[in-house]
N, C-alpha and C. Protein backbone atom coordinates (compact mmCIF):
# COMPACT_ATOMS: atom_id res chain seq x y z
N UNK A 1 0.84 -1.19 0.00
CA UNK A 1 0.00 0.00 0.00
C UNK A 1 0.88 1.24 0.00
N UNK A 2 0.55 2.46 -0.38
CA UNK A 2 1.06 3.40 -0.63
C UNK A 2 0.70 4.48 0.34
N UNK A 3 1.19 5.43 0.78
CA UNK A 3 1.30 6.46 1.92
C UNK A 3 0.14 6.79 1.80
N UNK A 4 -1.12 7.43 0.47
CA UNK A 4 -2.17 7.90 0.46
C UNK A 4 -3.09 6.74 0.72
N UNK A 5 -2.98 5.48 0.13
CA UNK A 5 -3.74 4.65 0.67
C UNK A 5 -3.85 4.36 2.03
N UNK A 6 -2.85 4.40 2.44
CA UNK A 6 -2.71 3.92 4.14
C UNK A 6 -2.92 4.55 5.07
N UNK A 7 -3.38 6.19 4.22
CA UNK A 7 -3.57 7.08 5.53
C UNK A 7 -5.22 7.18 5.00
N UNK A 8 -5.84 7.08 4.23
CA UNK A 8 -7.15 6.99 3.64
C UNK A 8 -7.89 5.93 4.42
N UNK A 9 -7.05 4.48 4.20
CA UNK A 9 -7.76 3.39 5.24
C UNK A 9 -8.02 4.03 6.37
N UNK A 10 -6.78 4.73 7.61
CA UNK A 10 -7.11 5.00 8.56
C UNK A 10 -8.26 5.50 9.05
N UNK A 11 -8.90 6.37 7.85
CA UNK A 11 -9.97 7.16 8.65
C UNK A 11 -11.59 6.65 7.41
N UNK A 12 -12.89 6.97 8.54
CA UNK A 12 -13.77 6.58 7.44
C UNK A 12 -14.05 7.69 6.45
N UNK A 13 -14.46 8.92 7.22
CA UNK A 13 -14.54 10.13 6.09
C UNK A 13 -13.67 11.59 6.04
N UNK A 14 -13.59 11.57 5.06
CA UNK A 14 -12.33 12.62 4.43
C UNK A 14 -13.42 13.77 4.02
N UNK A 15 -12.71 15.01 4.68
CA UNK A 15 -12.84 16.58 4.42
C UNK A 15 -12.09 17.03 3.13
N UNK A 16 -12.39 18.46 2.24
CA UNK A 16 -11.71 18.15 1.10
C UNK A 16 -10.65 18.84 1.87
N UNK A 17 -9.63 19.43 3.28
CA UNK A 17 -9.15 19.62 3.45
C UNK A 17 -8.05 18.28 3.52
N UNK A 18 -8.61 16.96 4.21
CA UNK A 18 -7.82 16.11 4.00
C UNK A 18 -7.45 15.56 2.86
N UNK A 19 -8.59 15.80 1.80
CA UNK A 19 -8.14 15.21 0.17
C UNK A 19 -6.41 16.25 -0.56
N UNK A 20 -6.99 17.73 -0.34
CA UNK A 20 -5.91 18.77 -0.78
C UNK A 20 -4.74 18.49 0.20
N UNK A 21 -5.04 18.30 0.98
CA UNK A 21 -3.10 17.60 1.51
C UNK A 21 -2.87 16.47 1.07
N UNK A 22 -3.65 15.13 1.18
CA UNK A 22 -2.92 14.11 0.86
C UNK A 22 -2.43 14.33 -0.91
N UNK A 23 -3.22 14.57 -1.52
CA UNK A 23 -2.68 14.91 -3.19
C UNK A 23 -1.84 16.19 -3.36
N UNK A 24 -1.84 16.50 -2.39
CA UNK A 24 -0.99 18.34 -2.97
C UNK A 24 -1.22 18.99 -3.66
N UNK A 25 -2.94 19.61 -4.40
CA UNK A 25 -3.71 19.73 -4.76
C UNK A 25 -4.50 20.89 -4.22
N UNK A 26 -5.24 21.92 -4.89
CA UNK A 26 -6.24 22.71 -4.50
C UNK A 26 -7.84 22.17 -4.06
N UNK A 27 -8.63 22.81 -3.28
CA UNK A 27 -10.05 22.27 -3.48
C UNK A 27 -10.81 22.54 -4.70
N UNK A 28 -10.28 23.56 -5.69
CA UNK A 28 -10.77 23.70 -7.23
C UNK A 28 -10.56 22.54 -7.70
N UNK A 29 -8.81 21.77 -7.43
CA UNK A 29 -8.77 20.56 -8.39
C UNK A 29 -9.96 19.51 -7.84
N UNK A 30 -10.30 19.62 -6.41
CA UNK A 30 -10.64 18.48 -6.08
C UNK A 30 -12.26 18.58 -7.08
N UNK A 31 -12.87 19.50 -6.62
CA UNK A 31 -13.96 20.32 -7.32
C UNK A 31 -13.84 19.40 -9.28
N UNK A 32 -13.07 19.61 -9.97
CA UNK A 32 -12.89 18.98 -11.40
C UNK A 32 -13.08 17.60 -10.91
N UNK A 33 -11.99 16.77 -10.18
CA UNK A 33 -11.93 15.43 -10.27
C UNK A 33 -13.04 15.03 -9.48
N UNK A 34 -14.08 15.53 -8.96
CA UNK A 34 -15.40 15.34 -8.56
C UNK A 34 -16.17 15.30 -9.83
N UNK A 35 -16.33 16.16 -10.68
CA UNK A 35 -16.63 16.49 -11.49
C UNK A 35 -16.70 15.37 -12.69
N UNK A 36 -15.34 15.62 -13.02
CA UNK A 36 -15.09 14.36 -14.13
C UNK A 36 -15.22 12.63 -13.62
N UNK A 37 -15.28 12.33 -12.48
CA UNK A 37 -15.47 10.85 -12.01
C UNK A 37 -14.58 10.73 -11.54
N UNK A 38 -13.72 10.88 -11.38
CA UNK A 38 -12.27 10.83 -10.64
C UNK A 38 -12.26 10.35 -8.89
N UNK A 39 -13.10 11.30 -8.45
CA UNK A 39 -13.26 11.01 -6.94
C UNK A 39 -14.75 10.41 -6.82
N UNK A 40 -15.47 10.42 -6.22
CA UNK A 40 -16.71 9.91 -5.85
C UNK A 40 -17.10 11.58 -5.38
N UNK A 41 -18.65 11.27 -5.73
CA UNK A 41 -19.28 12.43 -5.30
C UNK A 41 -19.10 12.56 -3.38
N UNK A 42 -19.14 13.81 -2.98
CA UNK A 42 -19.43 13.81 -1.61
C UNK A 42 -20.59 13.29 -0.77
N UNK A 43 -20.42 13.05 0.42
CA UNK A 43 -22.14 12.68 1.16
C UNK A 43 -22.52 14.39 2.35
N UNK A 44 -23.05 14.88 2.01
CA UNK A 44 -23.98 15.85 2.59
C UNK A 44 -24.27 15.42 4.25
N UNK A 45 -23.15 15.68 5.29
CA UNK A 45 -23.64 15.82 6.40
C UNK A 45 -25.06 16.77 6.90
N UNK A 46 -24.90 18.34 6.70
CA UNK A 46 -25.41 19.42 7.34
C UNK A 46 -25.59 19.86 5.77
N UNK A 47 -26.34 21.15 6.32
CA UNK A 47 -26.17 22.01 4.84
C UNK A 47 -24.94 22.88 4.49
N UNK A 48 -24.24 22.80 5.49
CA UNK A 48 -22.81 23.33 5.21
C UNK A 48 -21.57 22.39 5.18
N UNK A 49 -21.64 20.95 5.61
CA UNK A 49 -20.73 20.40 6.12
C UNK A 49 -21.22 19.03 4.98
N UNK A 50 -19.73 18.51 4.06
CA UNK A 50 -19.45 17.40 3.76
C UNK A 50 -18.60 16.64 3.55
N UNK A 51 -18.46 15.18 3.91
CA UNK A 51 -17.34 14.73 3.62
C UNK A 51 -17.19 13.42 2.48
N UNK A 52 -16.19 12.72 2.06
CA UNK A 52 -16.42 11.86 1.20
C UNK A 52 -15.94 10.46 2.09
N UNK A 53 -16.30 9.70 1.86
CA UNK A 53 -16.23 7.90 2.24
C UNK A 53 -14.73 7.40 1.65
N UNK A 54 -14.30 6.80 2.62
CA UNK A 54 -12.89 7.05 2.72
C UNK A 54 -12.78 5.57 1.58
N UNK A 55 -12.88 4.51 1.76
CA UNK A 55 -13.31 3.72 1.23
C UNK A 55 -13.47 3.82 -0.84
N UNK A 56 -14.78 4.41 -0.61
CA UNK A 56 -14.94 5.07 -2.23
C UNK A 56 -14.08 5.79 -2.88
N UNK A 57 -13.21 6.49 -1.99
CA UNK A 57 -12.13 7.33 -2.84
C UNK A 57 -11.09 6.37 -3.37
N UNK A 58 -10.77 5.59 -2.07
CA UNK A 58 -9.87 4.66 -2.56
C UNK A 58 -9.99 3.62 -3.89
N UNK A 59 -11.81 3.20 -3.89
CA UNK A 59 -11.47 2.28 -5.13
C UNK A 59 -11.59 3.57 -6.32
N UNK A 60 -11.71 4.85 -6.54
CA UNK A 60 -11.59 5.50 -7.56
C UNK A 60 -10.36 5.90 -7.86
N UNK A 61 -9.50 6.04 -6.63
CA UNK A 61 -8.27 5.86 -7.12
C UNK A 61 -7.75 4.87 -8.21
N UNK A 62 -7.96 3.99 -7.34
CA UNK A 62 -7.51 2.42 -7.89
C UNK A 62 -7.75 2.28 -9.63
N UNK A 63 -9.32 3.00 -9.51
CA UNK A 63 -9.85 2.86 -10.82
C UNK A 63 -8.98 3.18 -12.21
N UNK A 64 -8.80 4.47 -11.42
CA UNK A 64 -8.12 5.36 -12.46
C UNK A 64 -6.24 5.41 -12.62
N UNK A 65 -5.97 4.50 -11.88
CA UNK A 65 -4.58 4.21 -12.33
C UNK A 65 -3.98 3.23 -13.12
N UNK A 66 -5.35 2.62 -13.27
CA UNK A 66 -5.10 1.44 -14.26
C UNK A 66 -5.91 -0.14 -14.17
């Protein structure tokens, strides 16, 4: 497993603050690769607050590397 995978397992849901650090990345990029399929859509805690399923990111990773 790889450093982003292994810190992704650790937790169940990811803030896009935790997505823009682990990739080194803006929340605009994250915003596109939401967009284009890349990440999984978010889940809607509150009306202000969401995070994504730690899980789902990982197999879209996976997806998209080959």
């Amino acid at each position: 497993m790889n450093s982003v995978s292994e810190r992704i397992s650790k937790l169940k849901l990811l803030t896009y603050k935790h997505l823009t650090e682990m990739f080194g990345v803006d929340r605009k990029t994250i915003y596109r690769w939401v967009d284009a399929g890349r990440l999984p859509q978010p889940i809607r805690i509150t009306a202000r607050t969401v995070r994504f399923d730690a899980e789902q990111v990982l197999r879209c990773l996976k997806d998209h590397q080959g």
